[in-house]
PDB file of N, CA and C in Angstrom:
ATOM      1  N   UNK A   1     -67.120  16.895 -21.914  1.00  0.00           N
ATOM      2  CA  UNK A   1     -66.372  17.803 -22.757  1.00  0.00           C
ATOM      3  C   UNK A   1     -65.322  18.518 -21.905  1.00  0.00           C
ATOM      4  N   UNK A   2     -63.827  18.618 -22.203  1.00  0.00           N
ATOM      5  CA  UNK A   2     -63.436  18.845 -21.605  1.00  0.00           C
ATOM      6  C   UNK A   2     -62.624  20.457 -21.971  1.00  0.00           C
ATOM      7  N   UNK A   3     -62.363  21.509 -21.474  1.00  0.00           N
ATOM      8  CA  UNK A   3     -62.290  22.499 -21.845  1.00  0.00           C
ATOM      9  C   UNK A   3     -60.482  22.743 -21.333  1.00  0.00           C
ATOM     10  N   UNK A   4     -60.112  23.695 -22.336  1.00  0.00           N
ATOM     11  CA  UNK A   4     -58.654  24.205 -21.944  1.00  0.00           C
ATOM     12  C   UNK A   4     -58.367  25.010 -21.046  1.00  0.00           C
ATOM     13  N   UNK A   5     -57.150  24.500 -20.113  1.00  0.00           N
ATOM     14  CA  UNK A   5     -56.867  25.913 -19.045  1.00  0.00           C
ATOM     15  C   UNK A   5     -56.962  27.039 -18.687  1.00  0.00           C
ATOM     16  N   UNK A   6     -56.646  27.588 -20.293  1.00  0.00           N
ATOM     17  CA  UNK A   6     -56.571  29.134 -20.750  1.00  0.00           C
ATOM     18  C   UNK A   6     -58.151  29.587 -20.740  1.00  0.00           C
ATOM     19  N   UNK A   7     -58.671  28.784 -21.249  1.00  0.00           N
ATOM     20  CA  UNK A   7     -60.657  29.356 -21.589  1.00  0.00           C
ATOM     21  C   UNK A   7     -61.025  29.270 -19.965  1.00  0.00           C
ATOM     22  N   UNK A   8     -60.826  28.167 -19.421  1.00  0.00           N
ATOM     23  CA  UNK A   8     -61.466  28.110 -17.958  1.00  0.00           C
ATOM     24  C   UNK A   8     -60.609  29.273 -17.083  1.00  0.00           C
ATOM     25  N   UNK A   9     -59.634  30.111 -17.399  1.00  0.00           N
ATOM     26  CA  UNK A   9     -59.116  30.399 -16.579  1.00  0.00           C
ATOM     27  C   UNK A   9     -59.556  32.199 -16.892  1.00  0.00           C
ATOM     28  N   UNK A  10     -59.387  31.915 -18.373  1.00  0.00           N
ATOM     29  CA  UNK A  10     -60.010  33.179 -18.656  1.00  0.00           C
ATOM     30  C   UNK A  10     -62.052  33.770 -18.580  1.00  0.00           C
ATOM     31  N   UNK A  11     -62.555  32.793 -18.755  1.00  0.00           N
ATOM     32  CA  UNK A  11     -64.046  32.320 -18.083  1.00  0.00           C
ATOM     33  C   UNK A  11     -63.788  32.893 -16.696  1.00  0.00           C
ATOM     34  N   UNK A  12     -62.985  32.111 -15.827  1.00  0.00           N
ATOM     35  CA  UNK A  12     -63.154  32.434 -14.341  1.00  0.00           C
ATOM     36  C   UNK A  12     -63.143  34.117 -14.109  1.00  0.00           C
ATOM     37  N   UNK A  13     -61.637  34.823 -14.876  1.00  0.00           N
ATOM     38  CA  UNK A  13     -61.415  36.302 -14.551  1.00  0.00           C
ATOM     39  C   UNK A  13     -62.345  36.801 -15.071  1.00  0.00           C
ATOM     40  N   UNK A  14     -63.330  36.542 -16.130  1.00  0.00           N
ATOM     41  CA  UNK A  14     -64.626  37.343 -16.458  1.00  0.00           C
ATOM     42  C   UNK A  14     -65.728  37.319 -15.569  1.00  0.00           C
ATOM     43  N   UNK A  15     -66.081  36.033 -14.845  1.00  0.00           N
ATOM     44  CA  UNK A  15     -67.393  36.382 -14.183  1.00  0.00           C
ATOM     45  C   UNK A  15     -66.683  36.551 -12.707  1.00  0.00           C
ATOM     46  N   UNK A  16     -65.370  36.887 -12.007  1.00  0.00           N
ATOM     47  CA  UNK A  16     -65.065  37.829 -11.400  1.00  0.00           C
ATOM     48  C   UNK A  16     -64.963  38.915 -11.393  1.00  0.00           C
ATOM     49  N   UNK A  17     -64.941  39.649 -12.837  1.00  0.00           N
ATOM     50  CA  UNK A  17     -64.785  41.093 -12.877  1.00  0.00           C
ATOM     51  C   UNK A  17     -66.445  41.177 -13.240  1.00  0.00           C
ATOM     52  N   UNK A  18     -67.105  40.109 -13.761  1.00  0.00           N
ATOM     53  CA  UNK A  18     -68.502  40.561 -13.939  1.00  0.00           C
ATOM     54  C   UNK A  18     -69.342  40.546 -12.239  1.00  0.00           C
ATOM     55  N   UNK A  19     -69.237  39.971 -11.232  1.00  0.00           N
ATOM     56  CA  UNK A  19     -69.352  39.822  -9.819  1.00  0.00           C
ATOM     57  C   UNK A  19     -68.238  40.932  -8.911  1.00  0.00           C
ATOM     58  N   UNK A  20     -67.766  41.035  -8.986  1.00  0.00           N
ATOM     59  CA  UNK A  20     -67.168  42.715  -8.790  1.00  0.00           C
ATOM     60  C   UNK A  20     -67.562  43.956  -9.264  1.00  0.00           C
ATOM     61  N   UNK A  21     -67.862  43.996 -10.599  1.00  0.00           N
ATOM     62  CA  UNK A  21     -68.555  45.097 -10.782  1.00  0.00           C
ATOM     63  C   UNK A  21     -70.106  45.258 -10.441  1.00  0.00           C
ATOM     64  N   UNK A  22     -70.392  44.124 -10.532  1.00  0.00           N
ATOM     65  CA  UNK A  22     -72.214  44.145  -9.732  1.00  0.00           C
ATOM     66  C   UNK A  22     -72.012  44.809  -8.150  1.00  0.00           C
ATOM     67  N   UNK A  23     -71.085  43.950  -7.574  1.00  0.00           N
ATOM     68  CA  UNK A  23     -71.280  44.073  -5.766  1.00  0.00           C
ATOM     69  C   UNK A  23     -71.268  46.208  -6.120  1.00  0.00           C
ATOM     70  N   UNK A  24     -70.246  46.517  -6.684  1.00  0.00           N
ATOM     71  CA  UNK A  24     -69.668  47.813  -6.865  1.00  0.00           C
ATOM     72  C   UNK A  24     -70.656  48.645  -6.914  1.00  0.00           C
ATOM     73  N   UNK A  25     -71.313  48.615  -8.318  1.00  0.00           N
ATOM     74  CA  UNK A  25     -72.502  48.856  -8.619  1.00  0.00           C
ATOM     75  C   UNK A  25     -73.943  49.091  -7.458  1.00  0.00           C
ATOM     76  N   UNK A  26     -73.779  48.197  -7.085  1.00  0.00           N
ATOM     77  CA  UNK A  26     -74.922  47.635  -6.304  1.00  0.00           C
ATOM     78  C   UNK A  26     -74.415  48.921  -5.069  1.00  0.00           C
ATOM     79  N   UNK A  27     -73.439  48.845  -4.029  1.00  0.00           N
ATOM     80  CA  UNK A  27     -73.313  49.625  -2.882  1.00  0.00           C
ATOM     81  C   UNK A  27     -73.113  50.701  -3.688  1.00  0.00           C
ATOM     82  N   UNK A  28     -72.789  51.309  -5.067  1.00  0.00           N
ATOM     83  CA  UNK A  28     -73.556  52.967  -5.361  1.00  0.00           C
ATOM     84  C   UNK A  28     -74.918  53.277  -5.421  1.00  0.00           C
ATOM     85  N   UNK A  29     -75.681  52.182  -6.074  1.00  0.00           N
ATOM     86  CA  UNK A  29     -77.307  52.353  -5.605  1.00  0.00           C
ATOM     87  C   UNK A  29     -77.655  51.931  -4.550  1.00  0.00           C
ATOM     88  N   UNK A  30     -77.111  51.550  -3.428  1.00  0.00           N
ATOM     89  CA  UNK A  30     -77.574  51.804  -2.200  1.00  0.00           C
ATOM     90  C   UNK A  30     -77.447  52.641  -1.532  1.00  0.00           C
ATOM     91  N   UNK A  31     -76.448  53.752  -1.914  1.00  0.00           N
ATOM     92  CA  UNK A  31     -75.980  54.667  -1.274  1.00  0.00           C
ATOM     93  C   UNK A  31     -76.925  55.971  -1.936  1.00  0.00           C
ATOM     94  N   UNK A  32     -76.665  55.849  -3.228  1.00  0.00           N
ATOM     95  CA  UNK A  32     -77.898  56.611  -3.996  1.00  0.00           C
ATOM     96  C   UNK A  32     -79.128  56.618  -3.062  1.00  0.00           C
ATOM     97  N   UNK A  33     -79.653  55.437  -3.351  1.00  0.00           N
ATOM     98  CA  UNK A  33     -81.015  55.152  -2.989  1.00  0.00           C
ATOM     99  C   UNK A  33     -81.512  55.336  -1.368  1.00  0.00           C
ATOM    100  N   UNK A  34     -80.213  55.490  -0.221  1.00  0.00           N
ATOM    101  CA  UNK A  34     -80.325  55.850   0.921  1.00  0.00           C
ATOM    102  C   UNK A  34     -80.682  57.251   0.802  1.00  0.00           C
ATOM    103  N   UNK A  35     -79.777  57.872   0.057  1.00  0.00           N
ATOM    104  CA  UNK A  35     -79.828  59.043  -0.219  1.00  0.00           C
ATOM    105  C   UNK A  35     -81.317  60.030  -0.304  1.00  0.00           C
ATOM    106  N   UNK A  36     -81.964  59.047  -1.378  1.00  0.00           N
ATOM    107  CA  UNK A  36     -82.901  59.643  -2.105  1.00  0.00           C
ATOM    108  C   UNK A  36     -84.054  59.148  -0.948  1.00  0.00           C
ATOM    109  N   UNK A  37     -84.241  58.192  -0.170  1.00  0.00           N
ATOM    110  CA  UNK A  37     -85.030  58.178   1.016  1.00  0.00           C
ATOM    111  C   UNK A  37     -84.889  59.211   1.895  1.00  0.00           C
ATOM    112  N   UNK A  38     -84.255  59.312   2.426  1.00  0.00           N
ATOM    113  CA  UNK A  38     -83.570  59.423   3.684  1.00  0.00           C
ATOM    114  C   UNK A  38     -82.904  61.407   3.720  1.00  0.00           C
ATOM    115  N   UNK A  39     -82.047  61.655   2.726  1.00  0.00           N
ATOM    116  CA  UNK A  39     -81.847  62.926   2.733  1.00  0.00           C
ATOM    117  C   UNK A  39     -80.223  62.908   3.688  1.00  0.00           C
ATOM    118  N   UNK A  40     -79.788  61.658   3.943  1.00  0.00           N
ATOM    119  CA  UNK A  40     -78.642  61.596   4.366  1.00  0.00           C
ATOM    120  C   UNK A  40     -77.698  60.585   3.703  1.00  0.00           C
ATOM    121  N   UNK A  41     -76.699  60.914   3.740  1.00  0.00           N
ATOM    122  CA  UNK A  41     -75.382  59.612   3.412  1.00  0.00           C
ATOM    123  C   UNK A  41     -75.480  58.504   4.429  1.00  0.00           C
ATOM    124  N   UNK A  42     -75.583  57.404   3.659  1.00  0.00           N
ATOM    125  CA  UNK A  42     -74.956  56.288   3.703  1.00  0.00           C
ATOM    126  C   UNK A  42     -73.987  55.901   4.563  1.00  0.00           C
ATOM    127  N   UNK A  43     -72.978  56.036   3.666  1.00  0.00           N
ATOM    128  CA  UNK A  43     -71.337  56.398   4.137  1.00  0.00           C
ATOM    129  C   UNK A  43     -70.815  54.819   4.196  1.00  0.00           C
ATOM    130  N   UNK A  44     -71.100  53.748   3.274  1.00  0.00           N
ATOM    131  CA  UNK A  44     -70.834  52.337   3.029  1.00  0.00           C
ATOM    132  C   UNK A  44     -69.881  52.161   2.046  1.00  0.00           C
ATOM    133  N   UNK A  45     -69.593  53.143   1.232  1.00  0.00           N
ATOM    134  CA  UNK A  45     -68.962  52.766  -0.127  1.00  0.00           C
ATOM    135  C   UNK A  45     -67.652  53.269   0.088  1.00  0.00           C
ATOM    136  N   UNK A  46     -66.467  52.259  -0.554  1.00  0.00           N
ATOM    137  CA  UNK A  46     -65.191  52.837  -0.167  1.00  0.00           C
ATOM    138  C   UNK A  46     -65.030  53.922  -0.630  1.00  0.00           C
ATOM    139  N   UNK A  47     -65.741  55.138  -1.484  1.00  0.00           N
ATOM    140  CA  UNK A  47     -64.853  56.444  -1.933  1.00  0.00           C
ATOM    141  C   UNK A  47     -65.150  56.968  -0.526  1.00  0.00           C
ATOM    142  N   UNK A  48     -65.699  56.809   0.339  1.00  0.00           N
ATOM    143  CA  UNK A  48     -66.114  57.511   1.688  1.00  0.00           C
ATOM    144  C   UNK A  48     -64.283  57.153   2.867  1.00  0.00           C
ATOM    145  N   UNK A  49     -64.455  55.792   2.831  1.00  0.00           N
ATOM    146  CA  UNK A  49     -63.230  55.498   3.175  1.00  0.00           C
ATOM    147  C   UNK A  49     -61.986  56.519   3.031  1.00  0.00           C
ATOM    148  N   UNK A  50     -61.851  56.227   1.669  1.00  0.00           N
ATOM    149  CA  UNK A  50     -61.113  57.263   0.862  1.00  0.00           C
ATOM    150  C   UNK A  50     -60.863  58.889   1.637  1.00  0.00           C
ATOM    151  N   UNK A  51     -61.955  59.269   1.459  1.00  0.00           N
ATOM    152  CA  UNK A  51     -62.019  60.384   1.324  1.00  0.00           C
ATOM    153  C   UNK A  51     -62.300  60.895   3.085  1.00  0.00           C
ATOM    154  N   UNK A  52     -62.209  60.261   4.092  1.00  0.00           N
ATOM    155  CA  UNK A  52     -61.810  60.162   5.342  1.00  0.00           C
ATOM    156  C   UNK A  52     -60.259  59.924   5.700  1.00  0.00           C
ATOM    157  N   UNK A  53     -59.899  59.211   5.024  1.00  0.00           N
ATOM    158  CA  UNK A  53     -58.066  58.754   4.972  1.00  0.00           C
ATOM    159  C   UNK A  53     -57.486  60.565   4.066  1.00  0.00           C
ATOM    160  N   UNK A  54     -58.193  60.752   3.385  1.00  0.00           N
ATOM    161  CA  UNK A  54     -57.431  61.970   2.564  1.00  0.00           C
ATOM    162  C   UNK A  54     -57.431  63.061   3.544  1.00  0.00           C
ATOM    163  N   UNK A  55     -58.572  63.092   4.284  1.00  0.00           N
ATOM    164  CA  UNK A  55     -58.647  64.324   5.500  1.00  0.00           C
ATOM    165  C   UNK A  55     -58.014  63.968   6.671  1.00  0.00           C
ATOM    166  N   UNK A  56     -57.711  62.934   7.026  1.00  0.00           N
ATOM    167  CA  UNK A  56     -56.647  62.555   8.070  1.00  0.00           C
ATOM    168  C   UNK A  56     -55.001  62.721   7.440  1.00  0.00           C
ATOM    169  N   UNK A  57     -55.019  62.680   6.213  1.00  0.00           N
ATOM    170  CA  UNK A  57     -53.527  63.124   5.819  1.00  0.00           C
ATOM    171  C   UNK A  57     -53.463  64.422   5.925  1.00  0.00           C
ATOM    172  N   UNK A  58     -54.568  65.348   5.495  1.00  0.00           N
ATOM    173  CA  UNK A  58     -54.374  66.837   5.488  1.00  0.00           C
ATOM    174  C   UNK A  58     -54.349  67.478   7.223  1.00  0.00           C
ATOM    175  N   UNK A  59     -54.827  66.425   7.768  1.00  0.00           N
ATOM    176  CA  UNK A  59     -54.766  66.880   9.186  1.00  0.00           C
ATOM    177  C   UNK A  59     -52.710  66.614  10.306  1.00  0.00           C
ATOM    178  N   UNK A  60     -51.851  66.121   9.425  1.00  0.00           N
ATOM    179  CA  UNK A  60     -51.385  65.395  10.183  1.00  0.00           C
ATOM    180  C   UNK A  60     -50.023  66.647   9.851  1.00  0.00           C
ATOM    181  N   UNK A  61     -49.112  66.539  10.751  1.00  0.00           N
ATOM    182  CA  UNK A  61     -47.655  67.037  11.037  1.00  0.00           C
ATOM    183  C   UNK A  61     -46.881  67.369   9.668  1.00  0.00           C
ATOM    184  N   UNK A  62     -46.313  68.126   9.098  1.00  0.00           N
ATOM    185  CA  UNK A  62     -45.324  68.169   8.825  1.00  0.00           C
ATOM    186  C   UNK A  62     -44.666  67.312   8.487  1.00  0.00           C
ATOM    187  N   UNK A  63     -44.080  66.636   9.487  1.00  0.00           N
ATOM    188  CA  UNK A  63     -42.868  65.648   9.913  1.00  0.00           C
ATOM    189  C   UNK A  63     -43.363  64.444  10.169  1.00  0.00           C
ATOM    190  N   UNK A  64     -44.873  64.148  10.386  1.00  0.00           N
ATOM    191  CA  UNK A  64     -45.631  62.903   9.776  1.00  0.00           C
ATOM    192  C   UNK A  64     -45.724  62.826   8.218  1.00  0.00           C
ATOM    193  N   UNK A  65     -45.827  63.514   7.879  1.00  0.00           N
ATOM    194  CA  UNK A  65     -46.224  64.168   6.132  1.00  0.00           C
ATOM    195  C   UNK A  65     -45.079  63.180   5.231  1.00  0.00           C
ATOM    196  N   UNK A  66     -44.279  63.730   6.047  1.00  0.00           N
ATOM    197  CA  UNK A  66     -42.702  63.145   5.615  1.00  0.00           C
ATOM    198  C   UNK A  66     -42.619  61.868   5.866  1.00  0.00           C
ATOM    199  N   UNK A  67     -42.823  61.651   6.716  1.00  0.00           N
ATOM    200  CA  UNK A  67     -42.737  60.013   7.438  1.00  0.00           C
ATOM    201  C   UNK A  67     -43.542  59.036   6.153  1.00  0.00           C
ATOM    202  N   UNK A  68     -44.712  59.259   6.670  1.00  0.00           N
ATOM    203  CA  UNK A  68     -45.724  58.843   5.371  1.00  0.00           C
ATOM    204  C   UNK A  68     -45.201  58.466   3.944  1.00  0.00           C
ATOM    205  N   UNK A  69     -44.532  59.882   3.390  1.00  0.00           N
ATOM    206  CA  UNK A  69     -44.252  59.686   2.402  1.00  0.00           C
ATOM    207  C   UNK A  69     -43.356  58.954   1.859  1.00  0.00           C
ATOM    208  N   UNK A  70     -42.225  58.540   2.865  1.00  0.00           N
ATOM    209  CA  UNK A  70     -40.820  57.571   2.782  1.00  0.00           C
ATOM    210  C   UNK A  70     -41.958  56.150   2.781  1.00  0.00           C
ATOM    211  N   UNK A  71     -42.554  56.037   3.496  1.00  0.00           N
ATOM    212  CA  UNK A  71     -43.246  54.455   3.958  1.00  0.00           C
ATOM    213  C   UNK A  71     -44.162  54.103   2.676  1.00  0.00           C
ATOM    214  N   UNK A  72     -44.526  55.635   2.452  1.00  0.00           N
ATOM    215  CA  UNK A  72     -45.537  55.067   1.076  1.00  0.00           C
ATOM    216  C   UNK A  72     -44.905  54.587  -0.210  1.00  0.00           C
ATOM    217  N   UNK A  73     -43.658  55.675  -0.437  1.00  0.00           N
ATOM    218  CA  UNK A  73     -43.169  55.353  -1.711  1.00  0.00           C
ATOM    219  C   UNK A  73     -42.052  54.034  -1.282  1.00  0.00           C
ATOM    220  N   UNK A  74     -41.639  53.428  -0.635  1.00  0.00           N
ATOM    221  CA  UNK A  74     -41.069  52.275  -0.368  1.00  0.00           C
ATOM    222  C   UNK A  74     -42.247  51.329  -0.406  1.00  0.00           C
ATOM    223  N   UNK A  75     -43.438  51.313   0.284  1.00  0.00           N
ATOM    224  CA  UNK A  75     -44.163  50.263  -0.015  1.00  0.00           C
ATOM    225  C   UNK A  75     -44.624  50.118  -1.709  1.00  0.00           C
ATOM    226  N   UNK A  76     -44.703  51.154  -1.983  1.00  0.00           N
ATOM    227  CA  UNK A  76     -45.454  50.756  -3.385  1.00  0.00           C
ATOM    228  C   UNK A  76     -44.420  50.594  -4.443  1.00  0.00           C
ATOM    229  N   UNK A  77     -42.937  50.475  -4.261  1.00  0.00           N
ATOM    230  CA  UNK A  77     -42.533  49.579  -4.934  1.00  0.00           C
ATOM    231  C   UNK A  77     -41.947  48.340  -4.423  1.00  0.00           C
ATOM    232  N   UNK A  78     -42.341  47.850  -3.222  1.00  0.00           N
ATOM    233  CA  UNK A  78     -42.495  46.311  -2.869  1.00  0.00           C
ATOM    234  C   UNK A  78     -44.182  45.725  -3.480  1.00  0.00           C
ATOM    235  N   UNK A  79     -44.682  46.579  -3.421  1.00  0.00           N
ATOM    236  CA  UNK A  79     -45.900  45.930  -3.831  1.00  0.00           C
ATOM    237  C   UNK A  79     -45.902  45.795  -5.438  1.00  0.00           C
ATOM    238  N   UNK A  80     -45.365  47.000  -5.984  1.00  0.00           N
ATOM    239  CA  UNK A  80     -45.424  46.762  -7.973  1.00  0.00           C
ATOM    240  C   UNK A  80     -44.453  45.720  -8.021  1.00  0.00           C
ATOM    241  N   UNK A  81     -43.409  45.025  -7.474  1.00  0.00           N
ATOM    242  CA  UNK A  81     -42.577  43.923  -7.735  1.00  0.00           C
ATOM    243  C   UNK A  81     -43.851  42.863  -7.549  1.00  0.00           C
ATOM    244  N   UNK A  82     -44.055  42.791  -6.488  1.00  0.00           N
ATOM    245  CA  UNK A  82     -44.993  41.228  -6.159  1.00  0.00           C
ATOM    246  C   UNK A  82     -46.030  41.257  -6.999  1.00  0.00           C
ATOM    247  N   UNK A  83     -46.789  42.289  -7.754  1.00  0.00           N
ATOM    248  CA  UNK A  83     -47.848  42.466  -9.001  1.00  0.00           C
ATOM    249  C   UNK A  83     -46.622  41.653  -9.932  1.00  0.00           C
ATOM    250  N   UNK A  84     -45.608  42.721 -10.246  1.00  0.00           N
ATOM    251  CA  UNK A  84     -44.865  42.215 -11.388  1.00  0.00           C
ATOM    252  C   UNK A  84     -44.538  40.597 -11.395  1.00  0.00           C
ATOM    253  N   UNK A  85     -44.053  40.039 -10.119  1.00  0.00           N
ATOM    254  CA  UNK A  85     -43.174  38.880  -9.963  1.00  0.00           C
ATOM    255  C   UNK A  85     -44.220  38.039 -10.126  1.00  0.00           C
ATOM    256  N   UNK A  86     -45.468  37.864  -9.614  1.00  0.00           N
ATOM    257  CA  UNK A  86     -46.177  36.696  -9.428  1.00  0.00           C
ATOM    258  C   UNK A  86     -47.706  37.672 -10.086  1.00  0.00           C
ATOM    259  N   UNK A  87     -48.127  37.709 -11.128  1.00  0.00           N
ATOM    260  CA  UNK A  87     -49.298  38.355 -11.551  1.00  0.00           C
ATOM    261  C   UNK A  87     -50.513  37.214 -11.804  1.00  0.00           C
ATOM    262  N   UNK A  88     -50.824  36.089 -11.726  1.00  0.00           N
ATOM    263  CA  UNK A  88     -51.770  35.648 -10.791  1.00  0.00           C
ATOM    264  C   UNK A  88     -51.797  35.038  -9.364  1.00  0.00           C
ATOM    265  N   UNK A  89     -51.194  35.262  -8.596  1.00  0.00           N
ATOM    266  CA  UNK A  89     -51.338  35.475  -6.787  1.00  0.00           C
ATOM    267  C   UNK A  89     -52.655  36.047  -7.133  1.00  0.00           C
ATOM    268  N   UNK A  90     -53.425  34.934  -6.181  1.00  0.00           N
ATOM    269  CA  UNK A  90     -55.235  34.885  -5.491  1.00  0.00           C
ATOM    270  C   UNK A  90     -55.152  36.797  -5.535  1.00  0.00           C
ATOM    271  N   UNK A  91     -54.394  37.574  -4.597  1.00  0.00           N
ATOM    272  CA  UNK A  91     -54.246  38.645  -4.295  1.00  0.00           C
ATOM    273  C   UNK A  91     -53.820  40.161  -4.823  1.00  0.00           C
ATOM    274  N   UNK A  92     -53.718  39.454  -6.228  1.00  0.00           N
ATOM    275  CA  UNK A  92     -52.832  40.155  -7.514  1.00  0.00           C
ATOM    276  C   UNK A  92     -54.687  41.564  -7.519  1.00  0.00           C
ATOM    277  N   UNK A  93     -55.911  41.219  -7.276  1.00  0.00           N
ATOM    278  CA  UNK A  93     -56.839  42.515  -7.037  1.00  0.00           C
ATOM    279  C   UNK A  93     -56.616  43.115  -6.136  1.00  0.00           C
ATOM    280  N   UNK A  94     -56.643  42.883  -4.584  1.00  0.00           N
ATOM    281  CA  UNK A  94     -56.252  43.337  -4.048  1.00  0.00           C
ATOM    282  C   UNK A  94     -54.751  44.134  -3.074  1.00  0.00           C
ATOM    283  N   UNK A  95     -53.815  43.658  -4.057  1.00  0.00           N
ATOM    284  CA  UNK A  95     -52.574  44.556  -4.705  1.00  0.00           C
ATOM    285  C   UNK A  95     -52.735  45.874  -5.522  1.00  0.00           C
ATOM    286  N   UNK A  96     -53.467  45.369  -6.146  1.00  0.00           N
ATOM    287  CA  UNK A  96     -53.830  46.296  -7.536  1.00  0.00           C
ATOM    288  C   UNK A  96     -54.416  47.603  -6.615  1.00  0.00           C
ATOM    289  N   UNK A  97     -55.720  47.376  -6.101  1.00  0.00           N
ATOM    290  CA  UNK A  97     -56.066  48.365  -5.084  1.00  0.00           C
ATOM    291  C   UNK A  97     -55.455  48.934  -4.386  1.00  0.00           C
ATOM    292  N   UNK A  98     -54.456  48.106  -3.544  1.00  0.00           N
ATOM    293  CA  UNK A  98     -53.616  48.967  -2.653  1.00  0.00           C
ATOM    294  C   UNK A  98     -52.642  49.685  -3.422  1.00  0.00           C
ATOM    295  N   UNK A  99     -52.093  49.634  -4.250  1.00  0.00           N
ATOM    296  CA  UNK A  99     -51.262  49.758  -5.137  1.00  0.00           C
ATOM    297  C   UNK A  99     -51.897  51.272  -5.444  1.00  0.00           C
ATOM    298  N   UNK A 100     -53.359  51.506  -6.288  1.00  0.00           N
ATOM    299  CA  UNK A 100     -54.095  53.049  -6.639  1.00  0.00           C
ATOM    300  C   UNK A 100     -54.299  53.378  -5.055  1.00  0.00           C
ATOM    301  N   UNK A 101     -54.321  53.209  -4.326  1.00  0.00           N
ATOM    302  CA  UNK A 101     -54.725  53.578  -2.914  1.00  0.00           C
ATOM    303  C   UNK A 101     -53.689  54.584  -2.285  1.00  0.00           C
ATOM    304  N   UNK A 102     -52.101  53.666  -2.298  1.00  0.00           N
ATOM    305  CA  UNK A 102     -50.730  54.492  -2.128  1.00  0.00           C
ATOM    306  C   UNK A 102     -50.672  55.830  -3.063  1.00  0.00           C
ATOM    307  N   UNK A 103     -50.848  55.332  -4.349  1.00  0.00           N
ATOM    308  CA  UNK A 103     -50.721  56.643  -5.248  1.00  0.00           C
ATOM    309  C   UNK A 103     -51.693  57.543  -5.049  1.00  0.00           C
ATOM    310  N   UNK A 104     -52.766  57.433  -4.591  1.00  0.00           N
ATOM    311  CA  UNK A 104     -53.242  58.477  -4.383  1.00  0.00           C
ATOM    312  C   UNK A 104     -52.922  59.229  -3.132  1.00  0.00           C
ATOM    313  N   UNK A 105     -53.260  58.943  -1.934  1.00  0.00           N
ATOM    314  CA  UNK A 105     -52.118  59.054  -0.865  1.00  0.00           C
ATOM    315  C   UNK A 105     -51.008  60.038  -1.022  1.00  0.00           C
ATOM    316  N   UNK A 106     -50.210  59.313  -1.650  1.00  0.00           N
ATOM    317  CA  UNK A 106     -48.821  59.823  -2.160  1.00  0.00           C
ATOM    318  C   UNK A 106     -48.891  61.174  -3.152  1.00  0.00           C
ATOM    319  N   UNK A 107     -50.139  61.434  -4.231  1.00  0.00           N
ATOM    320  CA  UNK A 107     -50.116  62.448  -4.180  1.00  0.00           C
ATOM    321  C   UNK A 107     -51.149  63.285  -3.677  1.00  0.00           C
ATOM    322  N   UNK A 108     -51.796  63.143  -3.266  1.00  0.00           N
ATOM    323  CA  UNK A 108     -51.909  64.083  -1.716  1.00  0.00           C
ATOM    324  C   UNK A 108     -51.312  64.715  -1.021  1.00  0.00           C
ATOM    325  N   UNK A 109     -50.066  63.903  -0.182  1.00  0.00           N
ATOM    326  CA  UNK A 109     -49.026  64.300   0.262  1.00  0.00           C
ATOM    327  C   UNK A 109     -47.888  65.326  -0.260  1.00  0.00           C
ATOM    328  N   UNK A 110     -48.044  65.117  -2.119  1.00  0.00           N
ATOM    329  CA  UNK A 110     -46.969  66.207  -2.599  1.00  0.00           C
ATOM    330  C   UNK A 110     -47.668  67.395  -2.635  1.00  0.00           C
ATOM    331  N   UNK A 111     -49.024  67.267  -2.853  1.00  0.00           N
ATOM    332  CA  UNK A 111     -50.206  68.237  -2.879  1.00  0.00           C
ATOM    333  C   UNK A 111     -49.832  69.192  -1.900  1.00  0.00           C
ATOM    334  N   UNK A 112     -50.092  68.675  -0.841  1.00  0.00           N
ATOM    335  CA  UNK A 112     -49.353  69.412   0.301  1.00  0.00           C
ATOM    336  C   UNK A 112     -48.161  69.847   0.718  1.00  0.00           C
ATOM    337  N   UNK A 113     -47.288  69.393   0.490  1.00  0.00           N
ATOM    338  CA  UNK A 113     -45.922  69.667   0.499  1.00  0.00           C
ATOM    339  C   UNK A 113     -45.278  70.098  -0.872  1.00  0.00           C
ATOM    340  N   UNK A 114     -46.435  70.771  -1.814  1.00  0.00           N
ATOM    341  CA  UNK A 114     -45.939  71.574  -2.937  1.00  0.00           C
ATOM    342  C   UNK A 114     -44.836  70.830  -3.957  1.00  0.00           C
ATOM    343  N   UNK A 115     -44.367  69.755  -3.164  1.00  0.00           N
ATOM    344  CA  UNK A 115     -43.313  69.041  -4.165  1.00  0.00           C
ATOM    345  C   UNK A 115     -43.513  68.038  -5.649  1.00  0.00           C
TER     346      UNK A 115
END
């Protein structure tokens, strides 16, 4: 039996987002569940990442602040073109990520610089 492009292709992006949200899932109850042993963090799950990168921005210059912010908002619209231009590229998720990653970043940075 032979099945259409569109179903196999749309099949495939479901039990990727269904296998992405498990792995996801899964390292919050491990982190939970370290938790609830242990009485300490983990510190495995990317909001930790995150939220180490956000305190290294609040730690940095002025005039890094600035720097940052030219590099960020130039990258993230080279990156929304290559989402836009080619939206299945293998890499079109992990675009997507970097993509909420800059914006948050970015406002951070106005956070701080009141702008």
């Amino acid at each position: 039996m032979a099945f259409e492009k569109g179903y196999c292709d749309d099949l495939l992006k479901l039990n990727s987002d269904t296998v992405e949200n498990y792995l996801e899932n899964r390292s919050i109850y491990d982190e939970l569940n370290h938790y609830k042993e242990k009485g300490t963090i983990l510190g495995k799950h990317k909001i930790f990442d995150r939220l180490k990168r956000t305190e290294s921005i609040r730690d940095m210059k002025l005039s890094e602040l600035f720097q940052l912010k030219l590099q960020l908002e130039n990258n993230l619209v080279r990156n929304k073109k290559k989402l836009r231009d080619d939206p299945n590229h293998p890499q079109t998720k992990a675009r997507r990520d970097r993509c909420d990653q800059m914006k948050m970043e970015l406002k951070e940075i106005m956070k701080i610089l009141n702008l």
